[in-house]
Protein backbone atom coordinates (compact mmCIF):
# COMPACT_ATOMS: atom_id res chain seq x y z
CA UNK A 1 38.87 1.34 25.65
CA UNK A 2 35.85 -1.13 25.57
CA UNK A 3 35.70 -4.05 23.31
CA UNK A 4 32.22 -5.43 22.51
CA UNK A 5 31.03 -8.90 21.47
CA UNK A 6 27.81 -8.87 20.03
CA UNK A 7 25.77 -12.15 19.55
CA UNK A 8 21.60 -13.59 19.61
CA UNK A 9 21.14 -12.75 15.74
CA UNK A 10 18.90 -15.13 13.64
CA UNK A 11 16.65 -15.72 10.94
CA UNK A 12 12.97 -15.27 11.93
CA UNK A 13 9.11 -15.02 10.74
CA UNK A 14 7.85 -12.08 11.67
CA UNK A 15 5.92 -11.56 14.38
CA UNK A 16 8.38 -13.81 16.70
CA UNK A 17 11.28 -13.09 18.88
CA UNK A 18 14.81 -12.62 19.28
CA UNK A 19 17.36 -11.75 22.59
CA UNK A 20 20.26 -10.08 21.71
CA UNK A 21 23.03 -9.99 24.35
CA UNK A 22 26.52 -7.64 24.39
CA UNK A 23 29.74 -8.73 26.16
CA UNK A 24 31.74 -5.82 27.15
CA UNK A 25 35.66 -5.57 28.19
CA UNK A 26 36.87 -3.22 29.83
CA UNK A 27 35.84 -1.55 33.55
CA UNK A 28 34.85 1.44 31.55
CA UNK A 29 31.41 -0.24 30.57
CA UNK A 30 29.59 0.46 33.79
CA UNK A 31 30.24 4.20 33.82
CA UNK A 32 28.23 4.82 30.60
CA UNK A 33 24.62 4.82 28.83
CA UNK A 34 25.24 1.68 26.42
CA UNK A 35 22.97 1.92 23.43
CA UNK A 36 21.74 -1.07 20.72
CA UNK A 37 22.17 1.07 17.42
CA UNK A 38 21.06 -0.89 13.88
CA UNK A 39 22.32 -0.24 10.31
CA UNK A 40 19.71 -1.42 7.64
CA UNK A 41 21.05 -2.34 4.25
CA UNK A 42 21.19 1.14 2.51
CA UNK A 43 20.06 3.00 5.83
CA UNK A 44 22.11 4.82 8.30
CA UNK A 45 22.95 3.82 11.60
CA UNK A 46 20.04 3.87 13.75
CA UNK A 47 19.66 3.98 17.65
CA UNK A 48 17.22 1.97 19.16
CA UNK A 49 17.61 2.24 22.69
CA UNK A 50 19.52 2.69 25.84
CA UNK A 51 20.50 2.45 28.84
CA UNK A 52 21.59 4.45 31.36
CA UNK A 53 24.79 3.23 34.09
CA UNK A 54 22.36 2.09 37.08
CA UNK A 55 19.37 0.67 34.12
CA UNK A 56 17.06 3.72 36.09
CA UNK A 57 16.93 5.27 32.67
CA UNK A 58 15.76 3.49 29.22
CA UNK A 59 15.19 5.20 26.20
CA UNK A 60 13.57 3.39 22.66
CA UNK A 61 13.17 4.86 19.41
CA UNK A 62 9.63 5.33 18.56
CA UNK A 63 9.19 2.54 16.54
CA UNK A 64 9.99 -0.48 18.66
CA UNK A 65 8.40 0.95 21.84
CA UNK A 66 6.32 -1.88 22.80
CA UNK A 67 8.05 -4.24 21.60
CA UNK A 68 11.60 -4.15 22.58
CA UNK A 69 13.55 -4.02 26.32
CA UNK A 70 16.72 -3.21 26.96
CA UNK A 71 18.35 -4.35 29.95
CA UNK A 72 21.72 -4.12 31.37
CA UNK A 73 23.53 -6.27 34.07
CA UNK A 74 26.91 -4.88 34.79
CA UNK A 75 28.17 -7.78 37.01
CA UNK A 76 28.33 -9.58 33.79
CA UNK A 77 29.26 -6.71 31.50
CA UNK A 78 26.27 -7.11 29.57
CA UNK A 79 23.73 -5.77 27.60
CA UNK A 80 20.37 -7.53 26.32
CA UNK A 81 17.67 -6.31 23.98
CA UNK A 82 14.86 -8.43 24.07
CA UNK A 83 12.85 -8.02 20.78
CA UNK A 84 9.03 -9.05 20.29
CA UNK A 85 6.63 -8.79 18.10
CA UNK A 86 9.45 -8.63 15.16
CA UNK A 87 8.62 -6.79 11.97
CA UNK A 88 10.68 -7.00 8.51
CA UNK A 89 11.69 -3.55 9.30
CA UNK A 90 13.61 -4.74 12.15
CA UNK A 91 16.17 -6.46 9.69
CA UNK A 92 19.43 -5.38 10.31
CA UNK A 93 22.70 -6.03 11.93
CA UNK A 94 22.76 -4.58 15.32
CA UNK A 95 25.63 -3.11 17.16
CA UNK A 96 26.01 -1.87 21.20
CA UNK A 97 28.21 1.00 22.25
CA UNK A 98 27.90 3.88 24.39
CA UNK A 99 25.84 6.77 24.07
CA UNK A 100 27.28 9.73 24.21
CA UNK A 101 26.76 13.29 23.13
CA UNK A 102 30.69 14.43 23.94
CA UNK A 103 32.52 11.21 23.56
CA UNK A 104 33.35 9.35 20.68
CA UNK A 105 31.70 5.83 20.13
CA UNK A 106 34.40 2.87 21.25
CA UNK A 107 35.51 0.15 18.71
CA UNK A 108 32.50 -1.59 16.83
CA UNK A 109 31.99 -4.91 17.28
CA UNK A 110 31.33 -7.31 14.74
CA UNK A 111 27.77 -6.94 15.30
CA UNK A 112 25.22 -9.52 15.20
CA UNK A 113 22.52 -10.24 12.17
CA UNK A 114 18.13 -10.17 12.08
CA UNK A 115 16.59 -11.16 9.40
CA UNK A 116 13.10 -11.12 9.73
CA UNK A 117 10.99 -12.59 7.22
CA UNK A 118 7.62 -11.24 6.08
């Protein structure tokens, strides 16, 4: 099992930016594609990218592409999602866990909270 610890969140204008980070526990975490999934008030979960084990492989969903990078650096057990050019569609609280088509998703984390502000 890997525990996550979410964190970076804020209040801001759109247009500016925001780094998100995600603390993993557990050896587990370097064997998997971690993704940054969002849930919107009154939305479903959303992914928004990922990551593959090694970083080779990054994935975004169409609507940040451009604007947001995930990176990963598994000496720290981490996770980062650099977010630019921040719209007020962006405003959610954002969650990491793997990504996985035949494996069910880990504990949540508490998640961490954008605002963005139009």
């Amino acid at each position: 099992q890997v525990q996550f610890v979410e964190s970076g969140g804020g209040l801001v204008q759109a247009g500016g930016s925001l780094r998100l980070s995600c603390v993993a526990s557990g050896s587990m975490f370097t064997l998997y594609t971690i993704g940054w999934y969002r849930v919107a008030p009154g939305k479903q979960r959303q992914l928004v990218a990922s990551i593959s084990p090694t970083g080779t492989n990054v994935n975004y969903k169409e609507s940040v592409k451009g604007r947001f990078t995930i990176s990963r650096d598994n000496a720290k057990s981490a996770v980062y999602l650099q977010m630019n050019s921040l719209k007020s569609e962006d405003t959610a609280v954002y969650f990491c866990n793997r990504k996985s088509s035949s494996e069910p998703f880990w504990s949540w984390g508490q998640g961490t909270q954008v605002t963005v502000s139009s």
